[in-house]
PDB file of N, CA and C in Angstrom:
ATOM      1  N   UNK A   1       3.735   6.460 -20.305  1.00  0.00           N
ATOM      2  CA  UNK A   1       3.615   5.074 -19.883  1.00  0.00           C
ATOM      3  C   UNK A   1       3.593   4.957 -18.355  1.00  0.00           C
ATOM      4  N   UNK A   2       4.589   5.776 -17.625  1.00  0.00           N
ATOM      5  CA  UNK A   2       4.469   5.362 -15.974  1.00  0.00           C
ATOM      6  C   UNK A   2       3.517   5.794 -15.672  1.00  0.00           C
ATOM      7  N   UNK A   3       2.529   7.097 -15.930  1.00  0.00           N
ATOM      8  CA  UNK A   3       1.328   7.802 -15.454  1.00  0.00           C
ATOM      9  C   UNK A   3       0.299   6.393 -15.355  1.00  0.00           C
ATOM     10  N   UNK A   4       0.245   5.529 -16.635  1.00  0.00           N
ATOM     11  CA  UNK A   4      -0.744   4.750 -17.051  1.00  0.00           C
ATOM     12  C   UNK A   4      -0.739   2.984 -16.193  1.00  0.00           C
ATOM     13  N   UNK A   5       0.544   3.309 -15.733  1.00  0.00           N
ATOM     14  CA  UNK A   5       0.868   1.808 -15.050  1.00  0.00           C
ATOM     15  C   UNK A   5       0.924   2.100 -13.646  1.00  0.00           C
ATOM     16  N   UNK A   6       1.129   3.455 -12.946  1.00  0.00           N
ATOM     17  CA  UNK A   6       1.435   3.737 -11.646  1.00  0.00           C
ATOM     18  C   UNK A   6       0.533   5.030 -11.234  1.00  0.00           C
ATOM     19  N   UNK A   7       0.325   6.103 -12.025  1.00  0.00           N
ATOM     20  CA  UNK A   7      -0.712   7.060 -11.205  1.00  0.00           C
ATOM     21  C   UNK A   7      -1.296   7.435 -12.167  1.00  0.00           C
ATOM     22  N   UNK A   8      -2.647   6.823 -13.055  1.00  0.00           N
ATOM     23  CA  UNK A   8      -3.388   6.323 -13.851  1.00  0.00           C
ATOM     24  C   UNK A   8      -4.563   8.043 -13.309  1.00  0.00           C
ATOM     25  N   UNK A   9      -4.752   7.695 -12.256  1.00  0.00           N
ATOM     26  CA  UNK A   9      -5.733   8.733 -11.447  1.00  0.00           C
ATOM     27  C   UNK A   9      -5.313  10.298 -11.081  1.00  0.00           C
ATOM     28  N   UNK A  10      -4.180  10.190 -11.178  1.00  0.00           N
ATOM     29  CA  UNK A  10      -2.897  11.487 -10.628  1.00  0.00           C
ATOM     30  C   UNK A  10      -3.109  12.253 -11.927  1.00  0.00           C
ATOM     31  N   UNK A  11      -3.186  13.820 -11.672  1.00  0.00           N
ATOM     32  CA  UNK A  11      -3.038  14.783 -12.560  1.00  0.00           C
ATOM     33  C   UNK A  11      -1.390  14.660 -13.214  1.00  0.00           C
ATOM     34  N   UNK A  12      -1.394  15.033 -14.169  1.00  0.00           N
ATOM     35  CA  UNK A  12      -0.037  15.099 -15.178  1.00  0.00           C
ATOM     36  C   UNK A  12       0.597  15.758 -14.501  1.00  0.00           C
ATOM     37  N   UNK A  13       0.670  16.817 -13.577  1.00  0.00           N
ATOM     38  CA  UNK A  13       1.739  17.180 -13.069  1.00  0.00           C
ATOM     39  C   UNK A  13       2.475  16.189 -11.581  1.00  0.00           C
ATOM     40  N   UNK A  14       1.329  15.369 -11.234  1.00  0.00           N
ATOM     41  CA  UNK A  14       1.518  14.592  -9.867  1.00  0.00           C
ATOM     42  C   UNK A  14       2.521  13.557 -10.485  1.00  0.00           C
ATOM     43  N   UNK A  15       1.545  13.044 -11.821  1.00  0.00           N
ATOM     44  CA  UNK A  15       2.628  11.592 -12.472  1.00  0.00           C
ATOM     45  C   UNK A  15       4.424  12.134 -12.921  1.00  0.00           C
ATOM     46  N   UNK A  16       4.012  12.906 -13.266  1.00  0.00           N
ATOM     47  CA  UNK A  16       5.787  13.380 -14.155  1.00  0.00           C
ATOM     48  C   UNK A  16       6.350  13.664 -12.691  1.00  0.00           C
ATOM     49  N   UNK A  17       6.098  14.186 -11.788  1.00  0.00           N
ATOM     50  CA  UNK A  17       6.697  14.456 -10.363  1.00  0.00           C
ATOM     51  C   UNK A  17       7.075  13.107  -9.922  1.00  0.00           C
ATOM     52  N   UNK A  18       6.410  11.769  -9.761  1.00  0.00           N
ATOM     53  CA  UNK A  18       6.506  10.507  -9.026  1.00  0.00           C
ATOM     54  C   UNK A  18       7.447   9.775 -10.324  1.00  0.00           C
ATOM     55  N   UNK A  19       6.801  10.275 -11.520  1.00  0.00           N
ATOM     56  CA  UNK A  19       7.974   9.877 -12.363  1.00  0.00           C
ATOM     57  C   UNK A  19       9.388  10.307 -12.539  1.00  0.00           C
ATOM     58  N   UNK A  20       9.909  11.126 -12.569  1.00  0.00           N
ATOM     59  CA  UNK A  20      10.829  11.571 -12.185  1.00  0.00           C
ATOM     60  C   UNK A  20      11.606  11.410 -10.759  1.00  0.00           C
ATOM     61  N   UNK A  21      11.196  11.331  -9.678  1.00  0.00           N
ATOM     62  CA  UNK A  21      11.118  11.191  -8.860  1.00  0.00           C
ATOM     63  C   UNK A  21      11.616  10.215  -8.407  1.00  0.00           C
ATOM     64  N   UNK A  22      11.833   8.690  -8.948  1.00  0.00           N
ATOM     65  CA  UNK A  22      12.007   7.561  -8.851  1.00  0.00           C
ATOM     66  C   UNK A  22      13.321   7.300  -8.543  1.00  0.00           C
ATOM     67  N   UNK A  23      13.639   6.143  -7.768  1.00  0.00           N
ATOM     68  CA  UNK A  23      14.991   6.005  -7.452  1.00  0.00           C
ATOM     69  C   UNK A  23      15.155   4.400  -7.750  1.00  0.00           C
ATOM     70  N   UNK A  24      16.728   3.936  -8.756  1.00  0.00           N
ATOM     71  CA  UNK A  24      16.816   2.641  -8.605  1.00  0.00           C
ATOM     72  C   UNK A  24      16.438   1.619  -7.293  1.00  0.00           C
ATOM     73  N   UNK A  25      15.720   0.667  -7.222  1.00  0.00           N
ATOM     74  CA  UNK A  25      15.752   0.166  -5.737  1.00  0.00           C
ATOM     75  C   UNK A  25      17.236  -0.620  -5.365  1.00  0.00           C
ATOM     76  N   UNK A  26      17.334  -0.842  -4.255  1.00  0.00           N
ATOM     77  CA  UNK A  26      18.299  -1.810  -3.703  1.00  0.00           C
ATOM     78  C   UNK A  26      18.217  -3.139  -4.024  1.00  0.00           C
ATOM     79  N   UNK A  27      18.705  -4.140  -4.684  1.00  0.00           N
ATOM     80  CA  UNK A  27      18.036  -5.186  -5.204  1.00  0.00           C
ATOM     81  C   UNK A  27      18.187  -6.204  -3.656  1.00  0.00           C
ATOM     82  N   UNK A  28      19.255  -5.912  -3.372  1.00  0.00           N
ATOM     83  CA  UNK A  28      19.423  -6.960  -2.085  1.00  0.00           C
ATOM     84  C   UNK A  28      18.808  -6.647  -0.960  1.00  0.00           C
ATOM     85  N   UNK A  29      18.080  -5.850  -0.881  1.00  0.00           N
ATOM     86  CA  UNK A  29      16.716  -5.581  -0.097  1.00  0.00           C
ATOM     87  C   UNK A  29      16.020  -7.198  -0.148  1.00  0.00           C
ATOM     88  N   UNK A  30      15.948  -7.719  -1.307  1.00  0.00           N
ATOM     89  CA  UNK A  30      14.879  -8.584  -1.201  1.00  0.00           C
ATOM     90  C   UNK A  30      15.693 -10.163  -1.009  1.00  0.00           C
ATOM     91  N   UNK A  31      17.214 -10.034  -0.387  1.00  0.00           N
ATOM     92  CA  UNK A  31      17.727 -11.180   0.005  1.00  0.00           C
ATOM     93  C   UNK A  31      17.529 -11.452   1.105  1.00  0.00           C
ATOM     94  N   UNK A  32      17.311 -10.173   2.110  1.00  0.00           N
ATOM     95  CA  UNK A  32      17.048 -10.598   3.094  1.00  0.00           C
ATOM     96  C   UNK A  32      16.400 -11.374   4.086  1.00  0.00           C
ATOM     97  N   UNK A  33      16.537 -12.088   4.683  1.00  0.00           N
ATOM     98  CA  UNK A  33      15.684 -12.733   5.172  1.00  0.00           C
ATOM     99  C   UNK A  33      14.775 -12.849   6.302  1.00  0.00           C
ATOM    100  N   UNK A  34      13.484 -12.743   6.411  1.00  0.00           N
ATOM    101  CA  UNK A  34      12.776 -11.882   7.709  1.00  0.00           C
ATOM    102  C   UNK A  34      12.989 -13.071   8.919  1.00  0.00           C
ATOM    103  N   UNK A  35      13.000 -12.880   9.738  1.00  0.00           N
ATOM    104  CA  UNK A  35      13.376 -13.845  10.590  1.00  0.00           C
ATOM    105  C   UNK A  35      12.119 -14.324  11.248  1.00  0.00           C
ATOM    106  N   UNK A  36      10.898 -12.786  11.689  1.00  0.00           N
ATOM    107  CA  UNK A  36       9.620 -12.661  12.173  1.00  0.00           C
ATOM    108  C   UNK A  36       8.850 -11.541  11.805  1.00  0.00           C
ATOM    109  N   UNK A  37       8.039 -11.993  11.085  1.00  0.00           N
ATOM    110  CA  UNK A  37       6.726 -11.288  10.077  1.00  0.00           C
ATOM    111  C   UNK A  37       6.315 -10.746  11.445  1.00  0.00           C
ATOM    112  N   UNK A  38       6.111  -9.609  11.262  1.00  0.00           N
ATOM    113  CA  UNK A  38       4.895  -8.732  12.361  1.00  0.00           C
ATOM    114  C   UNK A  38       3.762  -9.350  12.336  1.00  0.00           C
ATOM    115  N   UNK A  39       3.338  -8.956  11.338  1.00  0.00           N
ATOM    116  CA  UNK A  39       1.675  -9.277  10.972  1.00  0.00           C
ATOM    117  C   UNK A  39       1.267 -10.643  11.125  1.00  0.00           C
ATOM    118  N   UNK A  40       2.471 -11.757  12.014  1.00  0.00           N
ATOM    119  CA  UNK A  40       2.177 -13.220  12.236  1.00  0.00           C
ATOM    120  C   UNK A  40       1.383 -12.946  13.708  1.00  0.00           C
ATOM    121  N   UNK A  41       1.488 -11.930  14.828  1.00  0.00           N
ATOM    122  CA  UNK A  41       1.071 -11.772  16.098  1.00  0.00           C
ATOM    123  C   UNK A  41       0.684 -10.179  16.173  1.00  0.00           C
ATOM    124  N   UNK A  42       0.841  -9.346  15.507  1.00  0.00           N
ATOM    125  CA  UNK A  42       0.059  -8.198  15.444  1.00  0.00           C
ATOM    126  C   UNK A  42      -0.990  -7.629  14.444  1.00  0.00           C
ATOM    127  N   UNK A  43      -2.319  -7.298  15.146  1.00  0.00           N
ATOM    128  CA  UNK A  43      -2.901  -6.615  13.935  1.00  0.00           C
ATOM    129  C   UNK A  43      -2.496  -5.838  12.535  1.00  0.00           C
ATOM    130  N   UNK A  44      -3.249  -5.941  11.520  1.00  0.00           N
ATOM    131  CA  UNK A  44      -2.870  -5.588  10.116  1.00  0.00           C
ATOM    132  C   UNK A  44      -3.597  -5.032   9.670  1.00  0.00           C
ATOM    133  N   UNK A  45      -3.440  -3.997   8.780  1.00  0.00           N
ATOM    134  CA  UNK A  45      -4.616  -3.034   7.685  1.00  0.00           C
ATOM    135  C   UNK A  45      -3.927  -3.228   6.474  1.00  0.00           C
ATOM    136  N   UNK A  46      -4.867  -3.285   5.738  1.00  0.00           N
ATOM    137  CA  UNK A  46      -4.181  -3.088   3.937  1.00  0.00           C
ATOM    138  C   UNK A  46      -5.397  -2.470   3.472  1.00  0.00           C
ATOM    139  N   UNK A  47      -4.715  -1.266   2.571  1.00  0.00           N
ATOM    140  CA  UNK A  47      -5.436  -0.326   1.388  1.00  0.00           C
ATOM    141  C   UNK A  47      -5.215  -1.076   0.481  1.00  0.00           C
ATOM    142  N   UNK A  48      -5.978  -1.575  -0.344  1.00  0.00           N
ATOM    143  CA  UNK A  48      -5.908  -2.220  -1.568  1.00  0.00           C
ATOM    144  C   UNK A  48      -6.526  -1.439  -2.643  1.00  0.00           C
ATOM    145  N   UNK A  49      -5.280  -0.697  -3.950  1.00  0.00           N
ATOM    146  CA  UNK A  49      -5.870   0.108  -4.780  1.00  0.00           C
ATOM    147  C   UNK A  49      -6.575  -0.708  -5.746  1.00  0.00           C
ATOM    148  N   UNK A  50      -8.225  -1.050  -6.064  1.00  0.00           N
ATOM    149  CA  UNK A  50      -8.128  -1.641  -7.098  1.00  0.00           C
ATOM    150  C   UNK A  50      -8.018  -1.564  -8.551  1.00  0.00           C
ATOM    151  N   UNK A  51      -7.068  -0.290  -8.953  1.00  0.00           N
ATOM    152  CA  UNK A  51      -7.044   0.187 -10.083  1.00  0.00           C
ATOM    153  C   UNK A  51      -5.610  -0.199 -10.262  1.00  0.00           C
ATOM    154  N   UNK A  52      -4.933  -0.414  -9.246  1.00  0.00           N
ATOM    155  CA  UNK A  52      -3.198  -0.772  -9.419  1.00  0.00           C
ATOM    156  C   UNK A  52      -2.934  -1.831 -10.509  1.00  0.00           C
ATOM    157  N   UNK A  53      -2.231  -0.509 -11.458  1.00  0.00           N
ATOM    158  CA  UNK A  53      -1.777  -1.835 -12.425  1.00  0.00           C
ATOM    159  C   UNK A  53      -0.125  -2.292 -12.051  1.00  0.00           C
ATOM    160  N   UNK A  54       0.144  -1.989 -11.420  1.00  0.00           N
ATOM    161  CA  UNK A  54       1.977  -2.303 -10.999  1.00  0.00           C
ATOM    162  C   UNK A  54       2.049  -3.762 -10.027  1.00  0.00           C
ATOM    163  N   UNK A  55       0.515  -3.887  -9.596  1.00  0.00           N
ATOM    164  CA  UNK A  55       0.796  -5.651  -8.758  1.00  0.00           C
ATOM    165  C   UNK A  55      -0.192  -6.079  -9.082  1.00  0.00           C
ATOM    166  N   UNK A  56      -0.339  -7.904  -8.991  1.00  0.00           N
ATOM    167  CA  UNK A  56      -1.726  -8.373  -9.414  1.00  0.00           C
ATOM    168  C   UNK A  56      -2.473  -7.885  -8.115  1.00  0.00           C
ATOM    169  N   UNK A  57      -3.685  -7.565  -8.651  1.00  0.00           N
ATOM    170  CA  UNK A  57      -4.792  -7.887  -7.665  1.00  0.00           C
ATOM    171  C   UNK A  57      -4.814  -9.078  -6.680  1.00  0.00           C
ATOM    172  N   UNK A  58      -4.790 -10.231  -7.535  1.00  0.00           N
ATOM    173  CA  UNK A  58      -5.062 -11.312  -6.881  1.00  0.00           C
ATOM    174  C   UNK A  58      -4.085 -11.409  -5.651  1.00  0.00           C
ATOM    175  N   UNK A  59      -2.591 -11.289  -5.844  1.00  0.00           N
ATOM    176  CA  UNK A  59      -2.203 -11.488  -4.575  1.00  0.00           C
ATOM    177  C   UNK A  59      -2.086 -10.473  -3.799  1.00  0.00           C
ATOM    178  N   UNK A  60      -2.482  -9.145  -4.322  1.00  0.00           N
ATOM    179  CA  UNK A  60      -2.787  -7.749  -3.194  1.00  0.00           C
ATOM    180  C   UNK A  60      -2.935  -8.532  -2.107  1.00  0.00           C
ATOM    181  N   UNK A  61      -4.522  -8.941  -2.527  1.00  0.00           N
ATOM    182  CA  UNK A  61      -5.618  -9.637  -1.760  1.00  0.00           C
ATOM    183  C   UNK A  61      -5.335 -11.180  -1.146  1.00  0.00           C
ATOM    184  N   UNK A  62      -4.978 -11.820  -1.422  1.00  0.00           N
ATOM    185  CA  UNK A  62      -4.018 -12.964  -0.904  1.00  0.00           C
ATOM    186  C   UNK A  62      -2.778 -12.281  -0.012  1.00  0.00           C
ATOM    187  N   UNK A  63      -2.142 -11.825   0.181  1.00  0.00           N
ATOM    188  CA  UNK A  63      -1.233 -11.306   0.902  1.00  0.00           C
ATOM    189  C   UNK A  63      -1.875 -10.668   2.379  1.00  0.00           C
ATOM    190  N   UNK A  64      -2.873  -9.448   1.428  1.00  0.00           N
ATOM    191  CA  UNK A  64      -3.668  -9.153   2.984  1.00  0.00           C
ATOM    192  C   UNK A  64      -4.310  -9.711   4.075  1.00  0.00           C
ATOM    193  N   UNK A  65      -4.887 -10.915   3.177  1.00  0.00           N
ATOM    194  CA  UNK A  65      -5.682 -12.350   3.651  1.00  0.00           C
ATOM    195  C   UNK A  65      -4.997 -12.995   4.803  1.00  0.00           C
ATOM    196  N   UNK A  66      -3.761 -13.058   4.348  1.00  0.00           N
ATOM    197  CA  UNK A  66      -2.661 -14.094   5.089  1.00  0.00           C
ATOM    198  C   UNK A  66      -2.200 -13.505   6.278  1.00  0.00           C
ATOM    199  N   UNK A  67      -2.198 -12.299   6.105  1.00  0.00           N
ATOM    200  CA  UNK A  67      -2.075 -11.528   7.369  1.00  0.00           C
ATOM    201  C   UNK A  67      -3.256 -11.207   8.324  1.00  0.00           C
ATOM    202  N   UNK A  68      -4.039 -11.679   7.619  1.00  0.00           N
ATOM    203  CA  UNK A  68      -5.148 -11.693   8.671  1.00  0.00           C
ATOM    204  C   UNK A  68      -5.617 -10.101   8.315  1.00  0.00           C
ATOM    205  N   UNK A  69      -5.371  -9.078   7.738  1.00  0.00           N
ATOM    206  CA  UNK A  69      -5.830  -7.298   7.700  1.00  0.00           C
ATOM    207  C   UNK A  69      -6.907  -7.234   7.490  1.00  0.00           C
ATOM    208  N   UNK A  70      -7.320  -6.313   8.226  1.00  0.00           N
ATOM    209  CA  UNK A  70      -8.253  -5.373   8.132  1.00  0.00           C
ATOM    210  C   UNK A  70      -8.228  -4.807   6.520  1.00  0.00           C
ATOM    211  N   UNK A  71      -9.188  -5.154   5.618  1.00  0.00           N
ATOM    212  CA  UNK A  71      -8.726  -4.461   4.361  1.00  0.00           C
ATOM    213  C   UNK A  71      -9.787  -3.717   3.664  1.00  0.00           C
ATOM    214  N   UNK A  72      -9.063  -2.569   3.161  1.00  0.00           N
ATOM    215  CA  UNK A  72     -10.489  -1.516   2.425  1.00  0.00           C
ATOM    216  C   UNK A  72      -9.652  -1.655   1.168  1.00  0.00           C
ATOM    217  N   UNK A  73     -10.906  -1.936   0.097  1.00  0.00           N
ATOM    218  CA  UNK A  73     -10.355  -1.395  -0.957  1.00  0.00           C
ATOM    219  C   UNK A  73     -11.302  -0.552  -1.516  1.00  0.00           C
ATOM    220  N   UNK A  74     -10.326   0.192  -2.533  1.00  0.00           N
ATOM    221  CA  UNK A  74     -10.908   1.476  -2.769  1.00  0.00           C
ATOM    222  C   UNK A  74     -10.207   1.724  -4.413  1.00  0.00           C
ATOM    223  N   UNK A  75     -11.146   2.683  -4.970  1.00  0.00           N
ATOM    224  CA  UNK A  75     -10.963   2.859  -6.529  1.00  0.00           C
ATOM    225  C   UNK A  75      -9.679   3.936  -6.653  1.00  0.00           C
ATOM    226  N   UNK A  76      -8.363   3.102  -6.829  1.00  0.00           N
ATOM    227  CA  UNK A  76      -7.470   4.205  -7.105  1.00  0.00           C
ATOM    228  C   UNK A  76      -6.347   3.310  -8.007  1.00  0.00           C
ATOM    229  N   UNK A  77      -5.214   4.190  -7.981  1.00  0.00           N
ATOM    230  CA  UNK A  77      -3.808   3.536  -9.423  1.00  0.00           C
ATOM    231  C   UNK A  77      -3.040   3.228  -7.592  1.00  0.00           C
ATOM    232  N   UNK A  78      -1.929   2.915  -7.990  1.00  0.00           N
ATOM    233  CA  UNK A  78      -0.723   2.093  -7.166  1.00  0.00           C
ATOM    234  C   UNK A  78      -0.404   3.788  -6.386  1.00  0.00           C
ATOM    235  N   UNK A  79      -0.895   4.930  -7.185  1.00  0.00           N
ATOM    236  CA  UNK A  79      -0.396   5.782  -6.063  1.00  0.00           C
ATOM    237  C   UNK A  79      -1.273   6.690  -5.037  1.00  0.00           C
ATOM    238  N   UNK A  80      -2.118   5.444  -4.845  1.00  0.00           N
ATOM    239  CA  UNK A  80      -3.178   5.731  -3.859  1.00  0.00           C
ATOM    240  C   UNK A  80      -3.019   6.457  -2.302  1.00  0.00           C
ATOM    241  N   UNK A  81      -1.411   6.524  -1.787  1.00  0.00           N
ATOM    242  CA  UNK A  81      -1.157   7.473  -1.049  1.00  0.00           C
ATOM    243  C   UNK A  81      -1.375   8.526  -1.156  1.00  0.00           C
ATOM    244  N   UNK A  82      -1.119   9.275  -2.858  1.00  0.00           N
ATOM    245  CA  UNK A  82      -1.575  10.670  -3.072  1.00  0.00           C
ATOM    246  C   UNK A  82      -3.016  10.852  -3.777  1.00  0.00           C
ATOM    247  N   UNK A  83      -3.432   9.920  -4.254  1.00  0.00           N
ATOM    248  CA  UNK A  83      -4.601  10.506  -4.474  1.00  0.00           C
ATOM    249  C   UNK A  83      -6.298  10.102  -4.146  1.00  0.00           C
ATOM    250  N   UNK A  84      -5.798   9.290  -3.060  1.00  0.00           N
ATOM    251  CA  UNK A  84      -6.726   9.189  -2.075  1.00  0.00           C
ATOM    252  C   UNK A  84      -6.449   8.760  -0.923  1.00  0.00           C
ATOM    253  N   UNK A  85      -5.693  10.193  -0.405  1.00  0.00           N
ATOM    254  CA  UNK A  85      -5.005  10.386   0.831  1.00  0.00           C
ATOM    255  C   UNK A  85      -5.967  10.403   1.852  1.00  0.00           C
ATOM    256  N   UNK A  86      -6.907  10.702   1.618  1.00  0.00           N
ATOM    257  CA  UNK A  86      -8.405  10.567   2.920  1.00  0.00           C
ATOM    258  C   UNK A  86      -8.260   9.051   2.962  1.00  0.00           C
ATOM    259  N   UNK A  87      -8.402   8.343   2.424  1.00  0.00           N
ATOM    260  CA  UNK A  87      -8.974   6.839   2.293  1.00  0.00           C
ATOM    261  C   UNK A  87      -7.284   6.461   3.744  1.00  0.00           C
ATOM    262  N   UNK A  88      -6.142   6.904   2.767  1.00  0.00           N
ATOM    263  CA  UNK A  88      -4.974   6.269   3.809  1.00  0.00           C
ATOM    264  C   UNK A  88      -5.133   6.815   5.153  1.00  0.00           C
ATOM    265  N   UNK A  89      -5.417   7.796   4.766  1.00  0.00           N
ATOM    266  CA  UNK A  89      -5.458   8.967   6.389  1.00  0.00           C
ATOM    267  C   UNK A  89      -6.251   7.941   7.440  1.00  0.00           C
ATOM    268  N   UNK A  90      -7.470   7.378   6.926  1.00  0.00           N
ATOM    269  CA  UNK A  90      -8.169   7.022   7.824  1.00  0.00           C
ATOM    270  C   UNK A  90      -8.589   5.708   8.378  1.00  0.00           C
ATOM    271  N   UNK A  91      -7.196   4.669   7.485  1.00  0.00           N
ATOM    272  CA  UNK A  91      -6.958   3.605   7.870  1.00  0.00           C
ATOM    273  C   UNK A  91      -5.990   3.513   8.673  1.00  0.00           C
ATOM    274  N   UNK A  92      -5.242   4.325   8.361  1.00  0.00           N
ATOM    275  CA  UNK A  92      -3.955   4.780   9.475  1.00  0.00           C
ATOM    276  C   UNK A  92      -4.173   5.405  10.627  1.00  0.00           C
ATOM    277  N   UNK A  93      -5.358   6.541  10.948  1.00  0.00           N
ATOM    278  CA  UNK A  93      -5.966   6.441  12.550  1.00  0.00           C
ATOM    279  C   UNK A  93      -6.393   5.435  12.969  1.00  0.00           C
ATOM    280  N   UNK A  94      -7.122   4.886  12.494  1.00  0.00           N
ATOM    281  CA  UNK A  94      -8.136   3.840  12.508  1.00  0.00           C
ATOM    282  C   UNK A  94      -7.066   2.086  12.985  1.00  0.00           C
ATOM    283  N   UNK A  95      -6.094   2.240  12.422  1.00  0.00           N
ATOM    284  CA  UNK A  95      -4.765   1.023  13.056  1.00  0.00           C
ATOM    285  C   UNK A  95      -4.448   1.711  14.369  1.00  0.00           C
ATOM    286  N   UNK A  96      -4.154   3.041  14.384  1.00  0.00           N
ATOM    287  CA  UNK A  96      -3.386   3.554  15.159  1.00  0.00           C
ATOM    288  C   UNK A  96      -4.522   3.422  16.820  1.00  0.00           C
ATOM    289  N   UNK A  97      -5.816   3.831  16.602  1.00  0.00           N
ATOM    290  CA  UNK A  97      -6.341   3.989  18.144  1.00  0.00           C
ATOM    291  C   UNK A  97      -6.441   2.349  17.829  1.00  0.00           C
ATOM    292  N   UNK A  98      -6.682   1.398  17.486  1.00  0.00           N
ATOM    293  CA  UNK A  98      -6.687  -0.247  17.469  1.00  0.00           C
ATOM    294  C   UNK A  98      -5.020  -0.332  18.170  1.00  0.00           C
ATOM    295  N   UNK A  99      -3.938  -0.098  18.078  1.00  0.00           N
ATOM    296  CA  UNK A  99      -2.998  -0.567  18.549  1.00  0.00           C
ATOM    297  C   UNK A  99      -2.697  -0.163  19.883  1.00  0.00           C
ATOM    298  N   UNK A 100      -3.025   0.807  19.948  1.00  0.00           N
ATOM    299  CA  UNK A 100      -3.536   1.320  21.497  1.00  0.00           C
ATOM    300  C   UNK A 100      -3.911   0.286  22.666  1.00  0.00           C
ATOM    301  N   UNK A 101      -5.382   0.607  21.824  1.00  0.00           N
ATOM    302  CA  UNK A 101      -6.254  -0.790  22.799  1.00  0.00           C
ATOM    303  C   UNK A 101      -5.721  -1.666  22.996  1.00  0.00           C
ATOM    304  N   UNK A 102      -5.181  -2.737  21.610  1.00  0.00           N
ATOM    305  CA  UNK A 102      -4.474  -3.752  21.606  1.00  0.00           C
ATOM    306  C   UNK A 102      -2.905  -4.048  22.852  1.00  0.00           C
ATOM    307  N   UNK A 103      -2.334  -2.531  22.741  1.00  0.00           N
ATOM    308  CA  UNK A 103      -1.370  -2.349  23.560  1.00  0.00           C
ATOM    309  C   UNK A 103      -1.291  -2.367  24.940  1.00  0.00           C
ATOM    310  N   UNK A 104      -2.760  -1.698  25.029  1.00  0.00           N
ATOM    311  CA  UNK A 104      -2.915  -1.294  26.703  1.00  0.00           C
ATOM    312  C   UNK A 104      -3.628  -1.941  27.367  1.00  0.00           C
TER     313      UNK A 104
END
């Protein structure tokens, strides 16, 4: 079941690894309260997997929107860090010489 809801694309040995792998979250993580969103005055990128079955689509894409990002999406499951690590690799240079400029 987690392979099919979270790394859909991931070889059986990648999913049972991320499955296993898993740690209860902190629930009060999400009491916190942000005081100032970055992404209200700094540039934004979002990878949007569109194979992720673990969040809607719709507000992937609404979320990225709102931030104004730069957004690629690309054919992968929610664990699109590992298995289309080129795709992250090269949104993450790609922010990185932009914040530069932006910086300097």
């Amino acid at each position: 079941m987690f392979k099919i809801g979270f790394a859909a694309d991931a070889t059986d040995a990648d999913a049972a690894f991320l499955r296993d792998s898993q740690v209860p979250i902190n629930m009060s993580a999400f009491g916190v309260a942000v005081k100032h969103a970055a992404w209200r005055d700094k540039p934004a990128w979002a990878v949007i997997a569109t194979e992720d079955m673990s969040f809607d689509q719709a507000m992937l894409q609404h979320m990225a929107t709102r931030a104004g990002a730069e957004i690629t999406n690309v054919s992968a499951s929610h664990a699109v860090f590992m298995t289309r690590s080129d795709v992250v690799a090269d949104v993450i240079a790609t922010a990185a010489k932009n914040a530069v400029r932006v910086a300097g």
